[in-house]
Each structure stands twice: as structure tokens, then as C-alpha cells.
Protein backbone atom coordinates (compact mmCIF):
# COMPACT_ATOMS: atom_id res chain seq x y z
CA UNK A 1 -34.79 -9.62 75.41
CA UNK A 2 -36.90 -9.69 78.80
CA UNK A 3 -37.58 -6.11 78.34
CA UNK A 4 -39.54 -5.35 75.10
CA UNK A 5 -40.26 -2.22 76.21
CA UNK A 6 -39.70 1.03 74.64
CA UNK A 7 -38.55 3.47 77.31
CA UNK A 8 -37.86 7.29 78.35
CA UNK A 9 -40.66 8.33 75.39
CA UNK A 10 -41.76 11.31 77.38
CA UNK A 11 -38.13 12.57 77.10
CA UNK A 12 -37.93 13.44 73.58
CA UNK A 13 -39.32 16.38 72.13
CA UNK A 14 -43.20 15.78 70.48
CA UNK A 15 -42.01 15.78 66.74
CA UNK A 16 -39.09 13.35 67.61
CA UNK A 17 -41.90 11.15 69.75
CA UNK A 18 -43.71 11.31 66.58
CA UNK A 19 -41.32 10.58 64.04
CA UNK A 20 -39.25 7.92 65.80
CA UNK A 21 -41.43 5.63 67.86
CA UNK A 22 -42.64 4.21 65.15
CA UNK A 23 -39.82 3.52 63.30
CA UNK A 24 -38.20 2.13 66.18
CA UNK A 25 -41.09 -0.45 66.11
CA UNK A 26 -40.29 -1.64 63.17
CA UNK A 27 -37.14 -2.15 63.95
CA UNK A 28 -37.47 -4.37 66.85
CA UNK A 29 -40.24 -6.14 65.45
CA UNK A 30 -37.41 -7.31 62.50
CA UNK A 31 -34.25 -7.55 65.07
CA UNK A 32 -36.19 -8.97 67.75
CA UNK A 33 -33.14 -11.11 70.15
CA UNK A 34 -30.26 -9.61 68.24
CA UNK A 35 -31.26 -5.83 69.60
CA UNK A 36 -29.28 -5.00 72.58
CA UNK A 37 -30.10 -1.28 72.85
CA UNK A 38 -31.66 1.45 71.06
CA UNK A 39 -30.84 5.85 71.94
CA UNK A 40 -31.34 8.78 70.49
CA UNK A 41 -28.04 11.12 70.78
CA UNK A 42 -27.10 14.67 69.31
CA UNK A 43 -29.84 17.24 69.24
CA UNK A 44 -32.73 15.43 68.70
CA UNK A 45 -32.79 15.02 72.64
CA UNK A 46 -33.76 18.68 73.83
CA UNK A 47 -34.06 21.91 73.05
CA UNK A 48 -31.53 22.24 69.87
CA UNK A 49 -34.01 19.90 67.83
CA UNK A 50 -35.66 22.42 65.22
CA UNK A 51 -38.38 20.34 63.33
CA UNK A 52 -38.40 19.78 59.71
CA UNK A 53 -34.65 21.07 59.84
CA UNK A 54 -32.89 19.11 62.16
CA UNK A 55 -31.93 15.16 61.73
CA UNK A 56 -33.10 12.50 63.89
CA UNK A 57 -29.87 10.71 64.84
CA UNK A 58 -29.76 7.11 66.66
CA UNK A 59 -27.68 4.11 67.64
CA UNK A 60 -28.67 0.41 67.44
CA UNK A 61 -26.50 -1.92 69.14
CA UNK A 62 -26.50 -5.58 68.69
CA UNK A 63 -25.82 -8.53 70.20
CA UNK A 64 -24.48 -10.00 67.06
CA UNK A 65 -24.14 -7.92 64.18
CA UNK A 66 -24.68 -9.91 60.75
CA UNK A 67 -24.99 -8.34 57.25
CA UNK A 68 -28.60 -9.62 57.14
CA UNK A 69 -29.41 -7.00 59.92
CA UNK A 70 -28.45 -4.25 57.60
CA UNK A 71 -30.02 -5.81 54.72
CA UNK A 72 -33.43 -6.57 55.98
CA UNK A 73 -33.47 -2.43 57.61
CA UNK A 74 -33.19 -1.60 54.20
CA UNK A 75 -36.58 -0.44 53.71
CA UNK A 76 -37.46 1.69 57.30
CA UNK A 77 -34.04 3.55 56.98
CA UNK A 78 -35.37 4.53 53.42
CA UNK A 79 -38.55 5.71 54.80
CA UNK A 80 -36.92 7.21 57.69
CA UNK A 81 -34.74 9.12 55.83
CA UNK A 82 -37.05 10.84 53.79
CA UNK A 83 -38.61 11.89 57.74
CA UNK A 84 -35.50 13.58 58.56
CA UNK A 85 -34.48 10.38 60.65
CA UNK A 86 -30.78 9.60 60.00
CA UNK A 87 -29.54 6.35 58.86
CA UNK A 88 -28.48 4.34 62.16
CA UNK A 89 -25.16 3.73 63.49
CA UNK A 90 -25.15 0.00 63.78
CA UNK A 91 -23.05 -0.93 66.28
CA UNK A 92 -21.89 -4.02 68.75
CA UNK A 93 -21.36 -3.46 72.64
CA UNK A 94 -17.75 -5.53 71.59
CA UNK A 95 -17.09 -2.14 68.95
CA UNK A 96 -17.38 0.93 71.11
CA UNK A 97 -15.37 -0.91 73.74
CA UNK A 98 -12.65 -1.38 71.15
CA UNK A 99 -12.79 1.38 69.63
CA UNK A 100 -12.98 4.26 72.43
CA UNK A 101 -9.04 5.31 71.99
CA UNK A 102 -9.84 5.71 68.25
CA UNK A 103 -13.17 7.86 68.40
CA UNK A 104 -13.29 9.97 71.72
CA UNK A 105 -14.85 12.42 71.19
CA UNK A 106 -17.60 10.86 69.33
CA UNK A 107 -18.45 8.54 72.09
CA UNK A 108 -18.09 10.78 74.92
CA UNK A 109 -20.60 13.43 72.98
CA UNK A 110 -23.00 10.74 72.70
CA UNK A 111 -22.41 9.55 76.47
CA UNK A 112 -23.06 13.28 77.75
CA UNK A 113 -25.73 13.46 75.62
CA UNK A 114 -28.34 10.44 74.64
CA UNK A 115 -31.65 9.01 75.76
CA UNK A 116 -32.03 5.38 76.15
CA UNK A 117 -35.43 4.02 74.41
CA UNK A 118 -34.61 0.77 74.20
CA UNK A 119 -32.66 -2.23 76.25
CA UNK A 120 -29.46 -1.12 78.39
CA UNK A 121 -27.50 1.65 78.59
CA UNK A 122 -24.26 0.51 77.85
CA UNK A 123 -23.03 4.25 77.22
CA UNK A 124 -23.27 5.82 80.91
CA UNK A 125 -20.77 3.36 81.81
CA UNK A 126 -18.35 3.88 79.53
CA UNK A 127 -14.95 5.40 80.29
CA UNK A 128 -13.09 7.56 78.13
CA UNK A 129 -9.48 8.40 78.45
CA UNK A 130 -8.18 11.96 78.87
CA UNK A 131 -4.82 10.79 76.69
CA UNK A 132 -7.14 9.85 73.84
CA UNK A 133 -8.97 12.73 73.54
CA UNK A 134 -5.75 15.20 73.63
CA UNK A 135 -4.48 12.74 71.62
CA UNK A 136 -7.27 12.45 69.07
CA UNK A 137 -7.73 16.84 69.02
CA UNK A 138 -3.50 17.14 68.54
CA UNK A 139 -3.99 14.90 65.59
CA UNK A 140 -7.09 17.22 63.91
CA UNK A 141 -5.57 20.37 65.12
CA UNK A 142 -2.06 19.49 63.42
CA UNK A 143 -4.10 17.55 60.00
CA UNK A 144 -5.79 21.14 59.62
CA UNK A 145 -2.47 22.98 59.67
CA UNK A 146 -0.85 20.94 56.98
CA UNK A 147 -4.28 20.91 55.07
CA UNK A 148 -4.48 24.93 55.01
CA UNK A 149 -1.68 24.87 54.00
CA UNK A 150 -1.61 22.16 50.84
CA UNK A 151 -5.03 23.91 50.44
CA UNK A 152 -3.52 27.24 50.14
CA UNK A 153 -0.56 26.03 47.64
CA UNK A 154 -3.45 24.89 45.12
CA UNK A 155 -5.61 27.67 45.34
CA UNK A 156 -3.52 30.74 46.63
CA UNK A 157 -3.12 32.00 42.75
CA UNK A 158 -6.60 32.05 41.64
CA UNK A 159 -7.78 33.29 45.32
CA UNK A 160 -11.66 32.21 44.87
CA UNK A 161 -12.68 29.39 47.29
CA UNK A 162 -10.02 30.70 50.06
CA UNK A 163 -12.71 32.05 51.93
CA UNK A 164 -15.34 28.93 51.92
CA UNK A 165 -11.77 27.30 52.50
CA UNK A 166 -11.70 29.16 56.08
CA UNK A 167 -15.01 29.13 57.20
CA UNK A 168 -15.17 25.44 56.62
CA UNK A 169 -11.61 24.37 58.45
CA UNK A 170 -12.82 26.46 61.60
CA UNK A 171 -16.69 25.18 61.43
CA UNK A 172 -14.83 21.92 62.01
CA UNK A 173 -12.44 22.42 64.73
CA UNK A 174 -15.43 23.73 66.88
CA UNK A 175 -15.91 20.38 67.73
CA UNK A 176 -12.08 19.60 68.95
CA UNK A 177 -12.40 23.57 70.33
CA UNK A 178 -15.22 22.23 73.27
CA UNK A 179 -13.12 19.07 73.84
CA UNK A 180 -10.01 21.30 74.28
CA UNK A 181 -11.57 23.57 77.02
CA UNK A 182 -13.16 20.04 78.79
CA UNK A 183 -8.86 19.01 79.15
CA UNK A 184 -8.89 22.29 80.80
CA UNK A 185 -10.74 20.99 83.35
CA UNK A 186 -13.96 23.65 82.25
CA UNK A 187 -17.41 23.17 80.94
CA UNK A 188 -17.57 24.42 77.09
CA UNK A 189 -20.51 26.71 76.14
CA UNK A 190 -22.99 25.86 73.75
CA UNK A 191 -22.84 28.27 71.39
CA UNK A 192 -20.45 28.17 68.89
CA UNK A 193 -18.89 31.56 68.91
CA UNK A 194 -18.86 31.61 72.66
CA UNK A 195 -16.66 28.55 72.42
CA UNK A 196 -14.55 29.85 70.15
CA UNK A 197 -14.07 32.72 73.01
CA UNK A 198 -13.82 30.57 75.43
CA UNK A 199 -11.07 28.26 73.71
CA UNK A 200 -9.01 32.02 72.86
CA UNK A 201 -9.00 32.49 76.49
CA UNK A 202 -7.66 28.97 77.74
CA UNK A 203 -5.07 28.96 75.50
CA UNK A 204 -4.14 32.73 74.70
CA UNK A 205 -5.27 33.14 71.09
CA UNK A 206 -6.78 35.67 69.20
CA UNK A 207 -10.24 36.29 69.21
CA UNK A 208 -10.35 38.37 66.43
CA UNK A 209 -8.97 36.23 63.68
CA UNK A 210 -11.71 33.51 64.41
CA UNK A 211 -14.79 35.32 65.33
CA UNK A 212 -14.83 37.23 61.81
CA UNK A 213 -14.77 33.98 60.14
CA UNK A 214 -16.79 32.34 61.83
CA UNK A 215 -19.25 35.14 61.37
CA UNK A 216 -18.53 36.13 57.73
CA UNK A 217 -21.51 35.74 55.67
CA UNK A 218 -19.89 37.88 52.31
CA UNK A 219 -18.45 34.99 49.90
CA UNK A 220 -16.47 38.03 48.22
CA UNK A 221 -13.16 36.84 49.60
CA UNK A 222 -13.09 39.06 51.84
CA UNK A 223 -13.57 38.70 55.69
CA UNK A 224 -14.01 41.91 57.95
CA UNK A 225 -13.85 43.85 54.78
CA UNK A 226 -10.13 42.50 54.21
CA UNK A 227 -8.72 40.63 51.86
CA UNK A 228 -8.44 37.07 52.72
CA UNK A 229 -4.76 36.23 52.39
CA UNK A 230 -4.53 38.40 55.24
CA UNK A 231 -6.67 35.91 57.54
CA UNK A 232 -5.24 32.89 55.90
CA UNK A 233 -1.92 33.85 57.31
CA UNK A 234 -2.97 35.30 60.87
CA UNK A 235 -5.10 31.81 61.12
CA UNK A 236 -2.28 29.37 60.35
CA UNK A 237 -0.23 31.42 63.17
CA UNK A 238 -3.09 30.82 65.39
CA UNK A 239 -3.67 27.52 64.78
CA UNK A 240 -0.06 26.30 64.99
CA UNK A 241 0.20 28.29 68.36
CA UNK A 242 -2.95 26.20 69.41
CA UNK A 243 -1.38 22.61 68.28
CA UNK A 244 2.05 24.06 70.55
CA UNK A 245 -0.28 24.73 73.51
CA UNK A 246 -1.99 20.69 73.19
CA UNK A 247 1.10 19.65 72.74
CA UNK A 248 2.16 20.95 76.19
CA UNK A 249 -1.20 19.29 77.77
């Protein structure tokens, strides 16, 4: 590459500066030609990064991606690790271009929200279809519904775990929740209750089955001091509402 230099430093917070920049080092000095680009995405790029607690996360793409490349990284993503620095996503410029109809929302998070270090930015450029991404949420919102479900049938007798069950299938719709409101032609919130307002709005749902289990802290099967069959039931009817209202997107 004509460029070997690292860029955009001053962007990162100190303790990523710290952390990273030296790893990344290493890594060109052992990739060298084969290194396309190098950026930081997720929350390590601002003001969400809380040292010691939060991971470092990162993208390498290649020119050429050979299993040598992951073998001989071996030894920095062990060290990194141990720094809170993620192990990479090695990719190819060829992959995400492929693979943009299959992983949306993963790509357009990173696009909306990276800093380039290294090489080209080949993710500002990038174009990501609004059919994939309603696509790609109807597919997690309906998966959920049929999990709860199953999930329910296997545990619905001995009731402990329903709860953790709940908390953890709406911790990971949030994600589809702020891709949902972006079809809607708005800009999601940040915080993660707020989208979950914010979602109950666009599509007429109910605010208060979600925001008291998304806030339940108890693991006594109970949310909002009831028990949680009760929620289990008014969160399936929720949810299935929700997958009507993509479907109609």
C-alpha cells in the first residue's frame, strides 16, 4: 500500500488510542500488501466507550484473504484480547459486497458508525437496501415468536428461567427495534428504553408490556410484581402484532 499511514488517531477516545495503536502496528507490520483497510466500529468510537468495561471492536479487510493471515495474528489477537480488544472481523472488500442482503443491519451499523485508521474506506460507500433490512427484521421478529413460544412449551411447567427467557428475547430485538423506526423514515434514540418507546409509538404497541421487562432487575419470576405467565402472553400478542405491522411495510 502507498499509504502506510495510520490515520484519524485523534478521533478515538485516549484509552482506545492507547490500547489499539499499537496493536494495529503489529498487524500491518505482519499483513503488510495484503491489508486493504483497518476501522474501529461500535462504541469504541465516542462517548459510549467505558474503559476497562467496554470491548475494542475492529475490522481488517484484505486484499486477499488466506488462512495464513489468520494463523500468523494468532498471537496479537491473544494479547489483545486479554486488553479488552475484540478478536477482528477479517474480512475481503469482495465479502461485504456479497453479502450486504444477508447482514444489513450489521453493515449499515458499522457504516453509520466507524473510524477509518487505516487504508480506504470502503464502508461510506456502501449501499444498503431498504428491502433487506425489512426483510432481514421480519425474519428475527417472526424467529422470536416461534422461539417464545417452543421456549415456553419446554419450560412453561417448571416456570423458573421464563423470566431470564423475556428479558433476553427483548434485549435482542432492540437492535431490529432501531432498524424498524429507521424504515419509518425516523432517527432511533440511543437509549434503549427510549427506543423501545419510540418503536411502541410507530407501530401502536404497548409500552407497558416492554418497558417492565426491559427494566426488571427481580429474577423472582415475577415482572412488575406479577407473575410472569402473565407477560409471556401479553408479549407474544405484542410481538406478533409487530411482525403484522413489518409485514405491511
Amino acid at each position: 500500500m502507498e499509504n502506510n499511514k495510520i490515520i484519524n488517531i485523534e478521533k478515538l477516545p485516549p484509552e482506545v488510542q492507547n490500547k489499539f495503536i499499537p496493536y494495529l502496528k503489529l498487524m500491518i507490520d505482519i499483513h503488510k500488501d495484503h491489508l486493504h483497510s483497518v476501522f474501529i466500529y461500535g462504541s469504541a468510537t465516542g462517548k459510549n466507550y467505558i474503559p476497562k468495561v467496554s470491548d475494542i471492536n475492529s475490522v481488517f479487510i484484505f486484499k486477499d484473504l488466506a488462512f495464513a493471515s489468520l494463523t500468523d495474528s494468532l498471537k496479537i489477537v491473544s494479547k489483545g484480547i486479554n486488553k479488552k480488544i475484540a478478536a477482528p472481523l477479517f474480512l475481503t472488500k469482495e465479502h461485504i459486497e456479497t453479502s450486504l442482503d444477508v447482514f444489513p443491519i450489521e453493515f449499515l451499523d458499522m457504516k453509520e458508525n466507524h473510524i477509518l485508521l487505516y487504508g480506504t474506506d470502503v464502508l461510506s460507500a456502501l449501499t444498503i437496501k431498504e428491502e433487506h433490512i425489512r426483510l432481514f427484521c421480519e425474519q428475527q421478529i417472526k424467529g422470536k415468536l416461534i422461539r417464545i413460544r417452543q421456549a415456553y412449551l419446554e419450560v412453561g411447567l417448571k416456570k423458573k428461567g421464563m423470566e431470564s427467557l423475556l428479558k433476553e428475547s427483548l434485549n435482542s430485538l432492540i437492535p431490529i427495534f432501531k432498524n424498524l423506526i429507521r424504515l419509518k423514515g425516523k432517527k432511533a434514540y440511543t437509549e434503549k428504553s427510549e427506543i423501545i418507546k419510540q418503536l411502541c409509538q410507530e407501530f401502536d404497541l404497548d409500552e407497558n408490556v416492554f418497558l417492565p421487562i426491559y427494566k426488571d432487575t427481580s429474577n423472582d419470576e415475577k415482572i412488575a410484581n406479577q407473575e410472569v405467565a402473565v407477560f409471556i402472553e401479553k408479549y407474544l400478542n405484542q410481538i406478533k402484532k409487530l411482525a403484522c405491522g413489518v409485514d405491511q411495510l
